[in-house]
PDB file of N, CA and C in Angstrom:
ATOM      1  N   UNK A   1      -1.646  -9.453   5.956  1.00  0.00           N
ATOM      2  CA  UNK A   1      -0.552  -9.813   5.079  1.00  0.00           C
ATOM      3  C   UNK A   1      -0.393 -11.327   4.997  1.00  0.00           C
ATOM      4  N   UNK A   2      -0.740 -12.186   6.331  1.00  0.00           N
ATOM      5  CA  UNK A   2      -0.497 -13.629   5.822  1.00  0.00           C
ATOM      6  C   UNK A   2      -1.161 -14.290   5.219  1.00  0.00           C
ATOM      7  N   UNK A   3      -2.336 -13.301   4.773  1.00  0.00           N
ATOM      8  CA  UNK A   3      -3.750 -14.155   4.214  1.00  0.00           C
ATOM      9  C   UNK A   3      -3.185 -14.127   2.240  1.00  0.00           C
ATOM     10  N   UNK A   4      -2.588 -12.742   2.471  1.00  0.00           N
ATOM     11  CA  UNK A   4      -2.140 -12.472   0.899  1.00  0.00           C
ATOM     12  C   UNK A   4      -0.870 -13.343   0.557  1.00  0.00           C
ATOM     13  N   UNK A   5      -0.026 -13.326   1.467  1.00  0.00           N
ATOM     14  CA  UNK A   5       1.415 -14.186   1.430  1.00  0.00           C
ATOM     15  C   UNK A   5       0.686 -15.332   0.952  1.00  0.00           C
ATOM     16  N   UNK A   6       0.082 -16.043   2.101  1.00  0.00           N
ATOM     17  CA  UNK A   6      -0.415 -17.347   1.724  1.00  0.00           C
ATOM     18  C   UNK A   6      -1.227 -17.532   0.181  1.00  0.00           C
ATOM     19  N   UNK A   7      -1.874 -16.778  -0.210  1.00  0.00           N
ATOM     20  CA  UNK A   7      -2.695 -17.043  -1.356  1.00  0.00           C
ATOM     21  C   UNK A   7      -2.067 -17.066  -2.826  1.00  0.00           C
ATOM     22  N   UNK A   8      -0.475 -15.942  -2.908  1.00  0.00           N
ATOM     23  CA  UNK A   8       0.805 -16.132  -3.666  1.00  0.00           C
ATOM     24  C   UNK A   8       1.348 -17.335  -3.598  1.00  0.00           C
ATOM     25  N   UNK A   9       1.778 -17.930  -2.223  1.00  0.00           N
ATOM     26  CA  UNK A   9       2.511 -18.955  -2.344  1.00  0.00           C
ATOM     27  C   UNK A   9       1.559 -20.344  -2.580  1.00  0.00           C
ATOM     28  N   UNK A  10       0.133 -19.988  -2.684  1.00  0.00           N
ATOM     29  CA  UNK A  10      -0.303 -21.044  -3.597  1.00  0.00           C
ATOM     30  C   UNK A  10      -0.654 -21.266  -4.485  1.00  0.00           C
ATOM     31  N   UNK A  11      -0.778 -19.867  -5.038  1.00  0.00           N
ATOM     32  CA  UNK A  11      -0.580 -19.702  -6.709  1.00  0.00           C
ATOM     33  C   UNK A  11       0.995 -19.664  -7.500  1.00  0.00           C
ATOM     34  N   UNK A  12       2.174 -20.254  -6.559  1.00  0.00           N
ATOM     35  CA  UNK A  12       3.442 -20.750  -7.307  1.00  0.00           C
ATOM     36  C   UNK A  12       4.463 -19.552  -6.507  1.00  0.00           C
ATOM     37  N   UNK A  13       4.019 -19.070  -6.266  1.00  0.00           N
ATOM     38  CA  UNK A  13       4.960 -17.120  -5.900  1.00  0.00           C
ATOM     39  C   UNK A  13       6.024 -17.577  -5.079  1.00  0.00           C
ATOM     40  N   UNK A  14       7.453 -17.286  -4.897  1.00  0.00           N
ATOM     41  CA  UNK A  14       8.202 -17.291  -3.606  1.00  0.00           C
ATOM     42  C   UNK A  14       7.824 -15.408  -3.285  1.00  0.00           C
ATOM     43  N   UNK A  15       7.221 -15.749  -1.941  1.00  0.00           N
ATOM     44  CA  UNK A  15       6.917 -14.616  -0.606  1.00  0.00           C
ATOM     45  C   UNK A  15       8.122 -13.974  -0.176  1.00  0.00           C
ATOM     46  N   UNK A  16       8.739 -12.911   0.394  1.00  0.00           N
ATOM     47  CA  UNK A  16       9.492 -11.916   1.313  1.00  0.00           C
ATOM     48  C   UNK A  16       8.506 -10.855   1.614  1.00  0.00           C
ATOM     49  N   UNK A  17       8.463 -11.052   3.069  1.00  0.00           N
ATOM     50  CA  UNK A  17       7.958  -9.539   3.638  1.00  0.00           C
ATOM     51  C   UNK A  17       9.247  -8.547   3.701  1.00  0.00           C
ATOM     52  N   UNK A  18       9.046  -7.332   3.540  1.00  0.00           N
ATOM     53  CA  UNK A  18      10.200  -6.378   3.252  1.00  0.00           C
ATOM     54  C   UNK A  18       9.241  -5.392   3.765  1.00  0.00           C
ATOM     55  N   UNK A  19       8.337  -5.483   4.601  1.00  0.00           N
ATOM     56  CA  UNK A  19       7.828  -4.194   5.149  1.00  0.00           C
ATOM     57  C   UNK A  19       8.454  -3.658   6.263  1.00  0.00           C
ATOM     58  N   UNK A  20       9.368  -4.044   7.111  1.00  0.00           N
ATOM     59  CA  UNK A  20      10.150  -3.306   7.865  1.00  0.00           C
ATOM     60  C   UNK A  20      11.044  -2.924   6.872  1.00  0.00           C
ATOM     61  N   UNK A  21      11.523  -2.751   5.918  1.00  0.00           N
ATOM     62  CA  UNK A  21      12.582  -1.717   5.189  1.00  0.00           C
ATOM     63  C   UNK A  21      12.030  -0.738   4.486  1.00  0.00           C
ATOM     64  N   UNK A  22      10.929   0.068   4.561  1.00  0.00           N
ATOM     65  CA  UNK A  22      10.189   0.952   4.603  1.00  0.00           C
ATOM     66  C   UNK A  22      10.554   1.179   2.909  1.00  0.00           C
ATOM     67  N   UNK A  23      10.183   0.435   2.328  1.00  0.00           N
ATOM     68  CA  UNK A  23      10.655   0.398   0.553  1.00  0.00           C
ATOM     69  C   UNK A  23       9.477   0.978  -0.306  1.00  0.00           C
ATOM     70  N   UNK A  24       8.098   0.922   0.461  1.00  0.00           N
ATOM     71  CA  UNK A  24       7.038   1.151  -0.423  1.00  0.00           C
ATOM     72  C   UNK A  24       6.191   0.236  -0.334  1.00  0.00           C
ATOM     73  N   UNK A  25       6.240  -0.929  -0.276  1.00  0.00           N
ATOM     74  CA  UNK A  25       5.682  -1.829  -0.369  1.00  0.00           C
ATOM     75  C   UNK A  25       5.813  -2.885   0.617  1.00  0.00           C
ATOM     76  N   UNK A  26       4.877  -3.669   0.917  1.00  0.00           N
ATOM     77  CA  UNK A  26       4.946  -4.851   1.948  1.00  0.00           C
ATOM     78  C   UNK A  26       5.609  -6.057   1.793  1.00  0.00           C
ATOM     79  N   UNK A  27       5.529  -6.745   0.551  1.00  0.00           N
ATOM     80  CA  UNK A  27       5.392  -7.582   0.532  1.00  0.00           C
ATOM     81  C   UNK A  27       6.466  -7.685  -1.304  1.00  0.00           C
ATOM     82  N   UNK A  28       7.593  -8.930  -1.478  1.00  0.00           N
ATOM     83  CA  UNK A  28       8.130  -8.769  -2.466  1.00  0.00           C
ATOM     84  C   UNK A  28       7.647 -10.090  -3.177  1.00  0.00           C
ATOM     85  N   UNK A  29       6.712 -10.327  -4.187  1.00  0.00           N
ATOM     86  CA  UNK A  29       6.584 -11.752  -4.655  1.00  0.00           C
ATOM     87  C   UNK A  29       7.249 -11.873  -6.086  1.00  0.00           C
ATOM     88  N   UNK A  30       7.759 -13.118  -6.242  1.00  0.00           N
ATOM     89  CA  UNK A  30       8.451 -13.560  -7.689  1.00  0.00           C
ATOM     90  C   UNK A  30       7.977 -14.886  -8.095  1.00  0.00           C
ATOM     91  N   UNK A  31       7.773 -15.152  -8.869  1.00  0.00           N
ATOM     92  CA  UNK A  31       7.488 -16.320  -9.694  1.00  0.00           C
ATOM     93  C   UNK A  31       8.005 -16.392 -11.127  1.00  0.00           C
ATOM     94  N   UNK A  32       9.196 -17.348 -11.397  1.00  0.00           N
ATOM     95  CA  UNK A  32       9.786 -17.486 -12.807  1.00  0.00           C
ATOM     96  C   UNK A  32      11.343 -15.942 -12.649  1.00  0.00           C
ATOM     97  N   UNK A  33      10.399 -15.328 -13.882  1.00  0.00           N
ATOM     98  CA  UNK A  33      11.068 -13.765 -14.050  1.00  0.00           C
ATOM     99  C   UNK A  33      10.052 -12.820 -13.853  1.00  0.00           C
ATOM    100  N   UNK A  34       9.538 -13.194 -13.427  1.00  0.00           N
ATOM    101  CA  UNK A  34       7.984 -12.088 -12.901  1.00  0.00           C
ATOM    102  C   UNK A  34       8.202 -11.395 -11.560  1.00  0.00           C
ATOM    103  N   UNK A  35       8.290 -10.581 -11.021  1.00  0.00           N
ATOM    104  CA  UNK A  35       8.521  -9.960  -9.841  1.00  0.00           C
ATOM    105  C   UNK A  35       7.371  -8.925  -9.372  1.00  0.00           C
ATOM    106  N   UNK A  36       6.479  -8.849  -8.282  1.00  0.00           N
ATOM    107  CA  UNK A  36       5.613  -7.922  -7.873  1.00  0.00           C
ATOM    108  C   UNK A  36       5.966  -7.460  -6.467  1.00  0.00           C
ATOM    109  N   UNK A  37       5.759  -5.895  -6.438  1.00  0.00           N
ATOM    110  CA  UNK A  37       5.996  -5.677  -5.392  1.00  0.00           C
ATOM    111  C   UNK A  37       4.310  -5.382  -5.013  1.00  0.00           C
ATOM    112  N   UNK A  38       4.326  -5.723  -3.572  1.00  0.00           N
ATOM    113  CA  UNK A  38       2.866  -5.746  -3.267  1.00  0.00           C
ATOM    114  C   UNK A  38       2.699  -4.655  -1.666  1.00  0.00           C
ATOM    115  N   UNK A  39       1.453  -3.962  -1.859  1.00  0.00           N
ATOM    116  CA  UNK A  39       1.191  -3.188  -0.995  1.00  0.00           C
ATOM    117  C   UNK A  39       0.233  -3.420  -0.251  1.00  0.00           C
ATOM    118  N   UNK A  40       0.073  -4.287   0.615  1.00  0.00           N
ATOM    119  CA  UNK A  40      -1.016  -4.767   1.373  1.00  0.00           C
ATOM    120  C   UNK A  40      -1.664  -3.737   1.963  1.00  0.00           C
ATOM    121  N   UNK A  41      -2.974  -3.548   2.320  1.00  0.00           N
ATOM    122  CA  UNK A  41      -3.699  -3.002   3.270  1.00  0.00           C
ATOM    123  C   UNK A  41      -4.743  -3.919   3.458  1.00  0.00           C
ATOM    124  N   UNK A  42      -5.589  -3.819   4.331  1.00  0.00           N
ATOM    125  CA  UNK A  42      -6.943  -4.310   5.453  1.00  0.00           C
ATOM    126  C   UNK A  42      -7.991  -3.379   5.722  1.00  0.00           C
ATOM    127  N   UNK A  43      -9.134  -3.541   5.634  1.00  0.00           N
ATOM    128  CA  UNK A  43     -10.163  -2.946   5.929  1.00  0.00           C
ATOM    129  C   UNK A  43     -10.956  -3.992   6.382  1.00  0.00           C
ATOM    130  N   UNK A  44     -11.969  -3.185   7.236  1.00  0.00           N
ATOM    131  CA  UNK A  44     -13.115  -3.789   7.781  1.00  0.00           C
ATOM    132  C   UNK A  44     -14.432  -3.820   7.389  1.00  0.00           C
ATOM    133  N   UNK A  45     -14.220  -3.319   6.563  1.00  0.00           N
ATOM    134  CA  UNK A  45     -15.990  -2.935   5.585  1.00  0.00           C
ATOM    135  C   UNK A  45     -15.862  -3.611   4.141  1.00  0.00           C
ATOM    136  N   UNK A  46     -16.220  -3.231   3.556  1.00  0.00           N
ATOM    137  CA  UNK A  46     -16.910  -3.982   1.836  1.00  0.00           C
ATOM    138  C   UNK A  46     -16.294  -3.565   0.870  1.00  0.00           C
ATOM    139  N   UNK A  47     -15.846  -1.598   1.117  1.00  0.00           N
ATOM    140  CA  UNK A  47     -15.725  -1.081   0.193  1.00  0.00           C
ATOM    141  C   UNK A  47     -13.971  -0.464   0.131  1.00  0.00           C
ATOM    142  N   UNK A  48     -13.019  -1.153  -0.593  1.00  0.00           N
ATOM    143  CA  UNK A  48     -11.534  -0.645  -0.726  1.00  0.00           C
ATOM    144  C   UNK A  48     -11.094   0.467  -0.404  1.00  0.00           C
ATOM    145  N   UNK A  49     -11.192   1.034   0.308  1.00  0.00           N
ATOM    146  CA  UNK A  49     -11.129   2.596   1.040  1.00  0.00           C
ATOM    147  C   UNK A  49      -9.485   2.731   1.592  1.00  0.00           C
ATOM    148  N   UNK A  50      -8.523   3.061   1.518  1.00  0.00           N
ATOM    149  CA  UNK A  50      -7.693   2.812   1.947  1.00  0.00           C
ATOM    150  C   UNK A  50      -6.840   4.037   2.066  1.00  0.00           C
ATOM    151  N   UNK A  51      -5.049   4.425   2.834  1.00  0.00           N
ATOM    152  CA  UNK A  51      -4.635   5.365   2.986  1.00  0.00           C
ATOM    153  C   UNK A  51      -3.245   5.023   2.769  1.00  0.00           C
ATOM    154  N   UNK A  52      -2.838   5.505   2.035  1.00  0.00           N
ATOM    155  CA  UNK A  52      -1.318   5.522   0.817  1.00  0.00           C
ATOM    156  C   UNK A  52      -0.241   6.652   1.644  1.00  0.00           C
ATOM    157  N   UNK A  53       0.852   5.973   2.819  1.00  0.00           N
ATOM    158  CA  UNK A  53       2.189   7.324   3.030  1.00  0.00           C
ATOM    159  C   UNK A  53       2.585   8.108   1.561  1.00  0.00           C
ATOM    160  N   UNK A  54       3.466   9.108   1.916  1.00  0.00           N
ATOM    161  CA  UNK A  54       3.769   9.541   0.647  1.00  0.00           C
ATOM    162  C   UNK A  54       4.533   8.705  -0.060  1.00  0.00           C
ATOM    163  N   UNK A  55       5.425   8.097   0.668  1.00  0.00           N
ATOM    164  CA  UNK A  55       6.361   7.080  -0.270  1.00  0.00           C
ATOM    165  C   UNK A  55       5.570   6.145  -1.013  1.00  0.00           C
ATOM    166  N   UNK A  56       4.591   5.358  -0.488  1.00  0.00           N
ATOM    167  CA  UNK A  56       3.863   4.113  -0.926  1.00  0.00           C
ATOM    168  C   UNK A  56       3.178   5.037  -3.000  1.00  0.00           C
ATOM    169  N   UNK A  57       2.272   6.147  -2.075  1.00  0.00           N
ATOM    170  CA  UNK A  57       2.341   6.553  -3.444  1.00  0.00           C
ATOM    171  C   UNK A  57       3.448   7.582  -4.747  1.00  0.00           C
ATOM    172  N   UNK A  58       4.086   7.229  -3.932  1.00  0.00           N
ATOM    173  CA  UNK A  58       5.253   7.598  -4.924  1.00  0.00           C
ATOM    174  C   UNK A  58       6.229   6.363  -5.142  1.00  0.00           C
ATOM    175  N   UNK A  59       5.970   5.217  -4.794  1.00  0.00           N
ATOM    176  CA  UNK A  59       6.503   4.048  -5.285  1.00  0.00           C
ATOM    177  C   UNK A  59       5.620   3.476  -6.427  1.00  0.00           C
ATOM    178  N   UNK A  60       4.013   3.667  -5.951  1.00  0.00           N
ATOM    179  CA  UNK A  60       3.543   3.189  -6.930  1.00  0.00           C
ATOM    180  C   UNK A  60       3.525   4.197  -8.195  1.00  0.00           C
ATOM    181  N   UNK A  61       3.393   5.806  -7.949  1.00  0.00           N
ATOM    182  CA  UNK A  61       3.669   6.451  -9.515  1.00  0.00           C
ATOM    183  C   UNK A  61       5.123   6.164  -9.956  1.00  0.00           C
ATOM    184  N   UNK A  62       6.026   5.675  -9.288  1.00  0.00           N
ATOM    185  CA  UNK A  62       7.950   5.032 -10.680  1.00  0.00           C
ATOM    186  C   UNK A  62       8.144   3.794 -10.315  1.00  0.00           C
ATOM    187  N   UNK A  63       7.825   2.475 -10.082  1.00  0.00           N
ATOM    188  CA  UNK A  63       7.961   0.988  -9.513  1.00  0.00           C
ATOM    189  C   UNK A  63       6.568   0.880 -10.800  1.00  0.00           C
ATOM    190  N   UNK A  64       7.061  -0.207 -11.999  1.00  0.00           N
ATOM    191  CA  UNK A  64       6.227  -0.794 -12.710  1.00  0.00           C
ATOM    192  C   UNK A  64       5.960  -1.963 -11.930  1.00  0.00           C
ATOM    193  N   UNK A  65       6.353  -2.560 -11.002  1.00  0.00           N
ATOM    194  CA  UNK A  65       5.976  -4.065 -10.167  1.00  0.00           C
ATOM    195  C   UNK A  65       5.447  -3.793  -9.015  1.00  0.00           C
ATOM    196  N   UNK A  66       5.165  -2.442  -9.127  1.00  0.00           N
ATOM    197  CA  UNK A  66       4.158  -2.146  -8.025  1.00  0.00           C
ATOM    198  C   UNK A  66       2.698  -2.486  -7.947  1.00  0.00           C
ATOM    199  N   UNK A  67       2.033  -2.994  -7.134  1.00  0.00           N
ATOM    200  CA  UNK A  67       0.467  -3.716  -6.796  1.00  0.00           C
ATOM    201  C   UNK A  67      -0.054  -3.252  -5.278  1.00  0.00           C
ATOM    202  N   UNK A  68      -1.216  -2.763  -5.856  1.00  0.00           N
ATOM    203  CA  UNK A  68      -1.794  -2.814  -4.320  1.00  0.00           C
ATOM    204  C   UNK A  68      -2.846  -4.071  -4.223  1.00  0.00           C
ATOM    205  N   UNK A  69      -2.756  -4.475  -2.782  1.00  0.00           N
ATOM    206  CA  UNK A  69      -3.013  -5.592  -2.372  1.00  0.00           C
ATOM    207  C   UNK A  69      -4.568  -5.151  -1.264  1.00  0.00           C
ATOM    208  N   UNK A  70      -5.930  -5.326  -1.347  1.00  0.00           N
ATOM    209  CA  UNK A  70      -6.527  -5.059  -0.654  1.00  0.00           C
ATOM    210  C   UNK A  70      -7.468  -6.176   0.029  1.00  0.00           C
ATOM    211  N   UNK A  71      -7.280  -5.844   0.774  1.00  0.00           N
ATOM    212  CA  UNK A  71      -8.486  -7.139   1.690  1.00  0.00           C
ATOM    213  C   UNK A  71      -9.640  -6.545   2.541  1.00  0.00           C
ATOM    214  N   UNK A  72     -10.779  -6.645   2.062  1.00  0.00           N
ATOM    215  CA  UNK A  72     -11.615  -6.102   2.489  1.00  0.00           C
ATOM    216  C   UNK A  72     -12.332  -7.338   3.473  1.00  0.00           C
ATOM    217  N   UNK A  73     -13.009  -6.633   4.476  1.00  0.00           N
ATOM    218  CA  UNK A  73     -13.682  -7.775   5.720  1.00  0.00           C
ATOM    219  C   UNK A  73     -12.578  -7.966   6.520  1.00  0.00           C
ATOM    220  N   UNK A  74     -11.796  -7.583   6.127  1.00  0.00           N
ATOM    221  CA  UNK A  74     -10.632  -8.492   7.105  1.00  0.00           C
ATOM    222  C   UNK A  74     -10.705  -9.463   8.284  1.00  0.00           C
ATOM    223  N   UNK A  75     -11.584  -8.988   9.283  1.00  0.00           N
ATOM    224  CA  UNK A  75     -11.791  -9.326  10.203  1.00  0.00           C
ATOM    225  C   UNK A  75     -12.687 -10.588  10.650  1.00  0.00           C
ATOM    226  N   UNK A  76     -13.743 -10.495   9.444  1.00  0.00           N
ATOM    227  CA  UNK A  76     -14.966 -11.560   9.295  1.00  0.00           C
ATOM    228  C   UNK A  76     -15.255 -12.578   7.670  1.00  0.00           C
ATOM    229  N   UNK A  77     -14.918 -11.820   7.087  1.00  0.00           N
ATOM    230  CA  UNK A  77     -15.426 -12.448   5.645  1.00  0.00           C
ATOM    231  C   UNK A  77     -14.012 -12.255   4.327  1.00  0.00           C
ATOM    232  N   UNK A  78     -12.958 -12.416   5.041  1.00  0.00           N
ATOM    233  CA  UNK A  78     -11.986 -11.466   4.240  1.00  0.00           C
ATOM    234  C   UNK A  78     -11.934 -11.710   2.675  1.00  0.00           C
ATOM    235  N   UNK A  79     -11.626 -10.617   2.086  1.00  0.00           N
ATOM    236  CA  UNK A  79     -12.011 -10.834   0.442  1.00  0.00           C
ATOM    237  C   UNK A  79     -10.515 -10.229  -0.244  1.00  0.00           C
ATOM    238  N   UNK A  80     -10.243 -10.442  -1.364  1.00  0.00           N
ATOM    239  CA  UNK A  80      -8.701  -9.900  -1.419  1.00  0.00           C
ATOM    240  C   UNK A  80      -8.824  -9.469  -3.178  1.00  0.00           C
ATOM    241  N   UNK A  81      -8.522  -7.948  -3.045  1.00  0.00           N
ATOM    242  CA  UNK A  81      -8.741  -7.217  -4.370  1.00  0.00           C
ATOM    243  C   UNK A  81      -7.424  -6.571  -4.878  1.00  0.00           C
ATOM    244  N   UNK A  82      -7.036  -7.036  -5.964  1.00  0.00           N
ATOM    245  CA  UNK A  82      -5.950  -6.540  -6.710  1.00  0.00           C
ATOM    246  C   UNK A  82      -6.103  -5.214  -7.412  1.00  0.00           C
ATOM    247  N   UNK A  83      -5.385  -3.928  -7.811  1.00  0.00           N
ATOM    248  CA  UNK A  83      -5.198  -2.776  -8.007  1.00  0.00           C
ATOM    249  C   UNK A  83      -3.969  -2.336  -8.810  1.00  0.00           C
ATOM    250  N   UNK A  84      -4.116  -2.223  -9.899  1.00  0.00           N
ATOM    251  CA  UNK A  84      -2.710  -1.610 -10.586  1.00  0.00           C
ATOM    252  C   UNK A  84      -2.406  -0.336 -10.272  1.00  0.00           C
ATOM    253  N   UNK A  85      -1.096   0.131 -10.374  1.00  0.00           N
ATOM    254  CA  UNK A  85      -0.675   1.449  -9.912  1.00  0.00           C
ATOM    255  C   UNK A  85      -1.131   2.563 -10.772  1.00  0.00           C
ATOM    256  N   UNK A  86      -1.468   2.217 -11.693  1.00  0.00           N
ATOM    257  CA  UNK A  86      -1.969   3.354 -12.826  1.00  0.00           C
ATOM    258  C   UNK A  86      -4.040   3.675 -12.146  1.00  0.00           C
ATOM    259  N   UNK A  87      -4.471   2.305 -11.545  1.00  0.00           N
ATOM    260  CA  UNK A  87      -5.538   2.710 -11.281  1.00  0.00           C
ATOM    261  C   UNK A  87      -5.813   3.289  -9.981  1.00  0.00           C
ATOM    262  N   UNK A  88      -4.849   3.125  -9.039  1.00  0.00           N
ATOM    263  CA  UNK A  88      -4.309   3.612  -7.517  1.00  0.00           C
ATOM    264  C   UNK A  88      -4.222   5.120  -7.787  1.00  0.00           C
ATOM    265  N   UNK A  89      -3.425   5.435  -8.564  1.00  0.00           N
ATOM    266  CA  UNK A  89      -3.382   6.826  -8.648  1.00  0.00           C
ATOM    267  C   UNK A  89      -4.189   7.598  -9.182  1.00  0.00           C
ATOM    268  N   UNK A  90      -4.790   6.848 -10.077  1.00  0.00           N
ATOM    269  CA  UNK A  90      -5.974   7.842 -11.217  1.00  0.00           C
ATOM    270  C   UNK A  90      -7.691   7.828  -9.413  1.00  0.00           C
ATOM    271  N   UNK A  91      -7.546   7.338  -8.404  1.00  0.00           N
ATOM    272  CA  UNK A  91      -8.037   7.054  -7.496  1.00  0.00           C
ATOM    273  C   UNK A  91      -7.401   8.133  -6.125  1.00  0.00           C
ATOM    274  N   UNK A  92      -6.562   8.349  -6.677  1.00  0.00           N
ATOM    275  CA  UNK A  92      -5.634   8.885  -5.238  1.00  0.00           C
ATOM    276  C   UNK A  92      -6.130  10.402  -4.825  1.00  0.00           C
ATOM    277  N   UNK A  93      -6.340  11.431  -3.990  1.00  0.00           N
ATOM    278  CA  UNK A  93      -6.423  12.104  -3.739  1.00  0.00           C
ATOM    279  C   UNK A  93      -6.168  12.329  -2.179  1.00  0.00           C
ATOM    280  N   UNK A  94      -5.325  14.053  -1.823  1.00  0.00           N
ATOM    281  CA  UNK A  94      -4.527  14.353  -0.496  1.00  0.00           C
ATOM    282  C   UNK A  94      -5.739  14.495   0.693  1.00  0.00           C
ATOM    283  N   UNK A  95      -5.200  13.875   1.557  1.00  0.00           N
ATOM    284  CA  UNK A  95      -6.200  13.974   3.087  1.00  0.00           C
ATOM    285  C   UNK A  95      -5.233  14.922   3.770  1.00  0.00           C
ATOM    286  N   UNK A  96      -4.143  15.046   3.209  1.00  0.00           N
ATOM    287  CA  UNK A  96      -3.519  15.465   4.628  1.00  0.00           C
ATOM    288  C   UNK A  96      -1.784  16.186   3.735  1.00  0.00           C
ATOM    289  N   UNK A  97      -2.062  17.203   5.225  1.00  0.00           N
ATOM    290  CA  UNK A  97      -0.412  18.422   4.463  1.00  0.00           C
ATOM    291  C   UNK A  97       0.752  18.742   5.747  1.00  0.00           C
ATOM    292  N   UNK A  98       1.599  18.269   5.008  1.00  0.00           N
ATOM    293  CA  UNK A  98       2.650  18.591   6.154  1.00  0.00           C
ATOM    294  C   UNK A  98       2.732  19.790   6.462  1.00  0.00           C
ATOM    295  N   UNK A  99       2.898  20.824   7.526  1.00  0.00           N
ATOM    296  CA  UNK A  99       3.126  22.230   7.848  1.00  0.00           C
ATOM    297  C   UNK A  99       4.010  21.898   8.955  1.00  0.00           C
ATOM    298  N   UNK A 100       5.600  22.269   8.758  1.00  0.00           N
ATOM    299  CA  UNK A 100       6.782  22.551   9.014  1.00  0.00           C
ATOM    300  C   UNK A 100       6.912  23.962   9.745  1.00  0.00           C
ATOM    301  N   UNK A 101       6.251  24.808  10.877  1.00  0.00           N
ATOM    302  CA  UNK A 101       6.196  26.340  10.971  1.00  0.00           C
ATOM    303  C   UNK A 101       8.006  26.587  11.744  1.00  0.00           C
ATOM    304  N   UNK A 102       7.787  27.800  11.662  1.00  0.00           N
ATOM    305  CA  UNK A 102       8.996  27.764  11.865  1.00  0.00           C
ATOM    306  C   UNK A 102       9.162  27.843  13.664  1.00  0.00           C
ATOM    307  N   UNK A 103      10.402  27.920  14.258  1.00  0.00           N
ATOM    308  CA  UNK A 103      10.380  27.638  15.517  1.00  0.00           C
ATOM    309  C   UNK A 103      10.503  28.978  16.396  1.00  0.00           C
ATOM    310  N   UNK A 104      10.370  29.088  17.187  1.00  0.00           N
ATOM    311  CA  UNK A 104      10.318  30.373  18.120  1.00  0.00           C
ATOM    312  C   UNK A 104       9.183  31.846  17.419  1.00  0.00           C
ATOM    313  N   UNK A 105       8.554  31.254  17.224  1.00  0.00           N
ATOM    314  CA  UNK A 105       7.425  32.380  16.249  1.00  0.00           C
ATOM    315  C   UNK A 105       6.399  32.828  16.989  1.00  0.00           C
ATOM    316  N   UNK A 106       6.473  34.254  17.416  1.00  0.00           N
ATOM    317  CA  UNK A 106       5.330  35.108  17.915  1.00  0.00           C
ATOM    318  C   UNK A 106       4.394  35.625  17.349  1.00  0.00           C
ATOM    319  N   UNK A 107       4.127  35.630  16.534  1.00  0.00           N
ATOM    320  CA  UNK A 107       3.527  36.142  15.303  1.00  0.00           C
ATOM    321  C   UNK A 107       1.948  36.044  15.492  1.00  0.00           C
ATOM    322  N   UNK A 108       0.874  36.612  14.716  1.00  0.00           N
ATOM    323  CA  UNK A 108      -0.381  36.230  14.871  1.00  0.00           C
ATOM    324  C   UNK A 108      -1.055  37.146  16.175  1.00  0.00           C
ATOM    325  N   UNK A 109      -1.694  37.243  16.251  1.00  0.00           N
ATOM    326  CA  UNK A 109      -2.771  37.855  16.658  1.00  0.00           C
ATOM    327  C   UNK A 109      -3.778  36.989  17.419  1.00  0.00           C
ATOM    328  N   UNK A 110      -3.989  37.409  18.446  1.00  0.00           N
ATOM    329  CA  UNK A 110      -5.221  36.666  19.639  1.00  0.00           C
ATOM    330  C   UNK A 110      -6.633  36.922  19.621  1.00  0.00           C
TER     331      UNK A 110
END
């Protein structure tokens, strides 16, 4: 995140991290009347691979100032790739399902 902060605030942006208020997004940048909300992630490889909570992608399908923010290499060569929310989602697909069972259940067979 400070590599992206930093690279806004030298392209004109005033920076707020707002990722502890669990809003969707990491990062709040404005410049003028322009406002982006930005979703940082990090990877260690080449290729933008990344993993969206449910909120994040459900901020980015109703938040038009929503951006995902990607940095690939992070670690060695870091590279930093921008993502609109319309292309985040047309990209998105579920890894994973909440199952809520119910409590005290004997049920099933051994």
């Amino acid at each position: 995140m400070t590599l992206v902060e930093r690279e806004y605030r030298r392209d004109g942006w005033s920076v707020h991290d707002v990722s502890s208020q669990n809003l969707g997004w990491d990062l709040t940048a404005t410049r003028a009347r322009t406002v982006q909300h930005l979703e940082v992630k990090g990877v260690s490889g080449v290729r933008p691979t990344i993993l969206l909570t449910r909120d994040e992608r459900d901020t980015a399908a109703n938040d038009p100032s929503w951006l995902l923010v990607v940095v690939t290499q992070a670690l060695t060569a870091p590279a930093v790739s921008r993502f609109d929310a319309a292309e985040v989602l047309r990209c998105c697909s579920p890894q994973l399902y909440r199952v809520a069972l119910p409590q005290n259940h004997t049920g099933g067979e051994r």
